[in-house]
Protein backbone atom coordinates (compact mmCIF):
# COMPACT_ATOMS: atom_id res chain seq x y z
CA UNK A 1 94.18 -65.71 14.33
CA UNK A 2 91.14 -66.74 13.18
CA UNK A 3 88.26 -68.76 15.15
CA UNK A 4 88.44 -71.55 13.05
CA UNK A 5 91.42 -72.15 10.47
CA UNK A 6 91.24 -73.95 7.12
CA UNK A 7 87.54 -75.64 8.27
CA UNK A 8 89.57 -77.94 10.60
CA UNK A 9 90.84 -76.74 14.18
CA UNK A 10 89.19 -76.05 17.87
CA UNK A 11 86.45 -73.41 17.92
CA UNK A 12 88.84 -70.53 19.61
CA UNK A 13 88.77 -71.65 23.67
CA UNK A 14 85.65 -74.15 23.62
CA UNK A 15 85.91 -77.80 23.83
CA UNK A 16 83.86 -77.50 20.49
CA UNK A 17 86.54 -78.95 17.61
CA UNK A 18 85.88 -79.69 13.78
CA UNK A 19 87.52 -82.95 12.40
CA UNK A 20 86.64 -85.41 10.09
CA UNK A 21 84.05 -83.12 8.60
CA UNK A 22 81.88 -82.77 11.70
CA UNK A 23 82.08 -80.79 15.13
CA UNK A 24 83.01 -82.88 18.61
CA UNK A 25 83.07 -81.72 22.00
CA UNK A 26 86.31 -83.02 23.30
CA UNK A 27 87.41 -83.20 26.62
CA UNK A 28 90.39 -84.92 28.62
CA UNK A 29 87.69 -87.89 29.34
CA UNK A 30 87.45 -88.28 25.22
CA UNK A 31 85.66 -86.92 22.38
CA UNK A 32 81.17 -87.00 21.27
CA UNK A 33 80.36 -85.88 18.09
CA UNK A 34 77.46 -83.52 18.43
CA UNK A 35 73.97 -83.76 16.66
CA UNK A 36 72.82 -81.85 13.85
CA UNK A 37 71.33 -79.44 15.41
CA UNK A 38 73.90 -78.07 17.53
CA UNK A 39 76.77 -78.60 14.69
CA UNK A 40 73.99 -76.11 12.55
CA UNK A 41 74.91 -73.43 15.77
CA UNK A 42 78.44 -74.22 15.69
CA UNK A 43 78.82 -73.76 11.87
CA UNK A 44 76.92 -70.38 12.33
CA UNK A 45 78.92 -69.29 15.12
CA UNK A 46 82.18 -70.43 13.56
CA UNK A 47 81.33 -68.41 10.50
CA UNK A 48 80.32 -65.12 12.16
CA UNK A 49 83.55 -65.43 14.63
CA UNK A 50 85.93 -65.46 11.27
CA UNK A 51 83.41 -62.62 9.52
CA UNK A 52 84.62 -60.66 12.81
CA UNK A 53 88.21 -61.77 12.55
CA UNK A 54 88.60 -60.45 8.89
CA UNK A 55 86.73 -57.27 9.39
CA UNK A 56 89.16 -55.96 12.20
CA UNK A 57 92.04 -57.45 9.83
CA UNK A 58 90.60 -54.84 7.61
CA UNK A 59 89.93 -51.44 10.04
CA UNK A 60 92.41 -49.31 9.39
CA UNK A 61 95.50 -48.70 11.96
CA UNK A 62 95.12 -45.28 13.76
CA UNK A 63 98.41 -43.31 13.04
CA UNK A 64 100.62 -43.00 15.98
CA UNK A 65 103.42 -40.22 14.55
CA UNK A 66 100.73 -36.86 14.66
CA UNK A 67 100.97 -34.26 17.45
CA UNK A 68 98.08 -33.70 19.94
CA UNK A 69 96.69 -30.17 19.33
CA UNK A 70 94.81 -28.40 22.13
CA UNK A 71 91.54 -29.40 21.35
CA UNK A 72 92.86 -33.40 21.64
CA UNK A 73 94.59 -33.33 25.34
CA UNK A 74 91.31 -30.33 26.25
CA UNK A 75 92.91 -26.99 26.22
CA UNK A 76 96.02 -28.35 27.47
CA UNK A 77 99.73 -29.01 25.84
């Protein structure tokens, strides 16, 4: 899953939350959009969270089916 999906979502587990075009802090008291600069952070963060997502999307999947040879389980089978 990413971070942030289609631009519009919650910022993984923060009360951070894009809607409307702009980041809010929400919490169960309401919701305060945030200023620019913070919102600059957020977008930043947001991005480099989803650059992480895709890249481990994209590592390949170690195989599971070889045998361990001696030198893998140190001298011993």
């Amino acid at each position: 899953m990413s971070a942030l999906t289609s631009g519009t979502g919650r910022l993984d587990d923060s009360p951070a939350v894009h809607r409307y075009g702009r980041w809010w802090l929400v919490s169960d008291a309401g919701a305060i959009p945030t200023d620019h600069v913070f919102a600059s952070t957020l977008d930043t963060f947001a991005r480099a969270l989803l650059d992480a997502d895709q890249t481990i999307a994209h590592l390949p999947t170690p195989t599971t089916s070889r045998n361990p040879t001696a030198s893998d389980t140190g001298g011993q089978q």
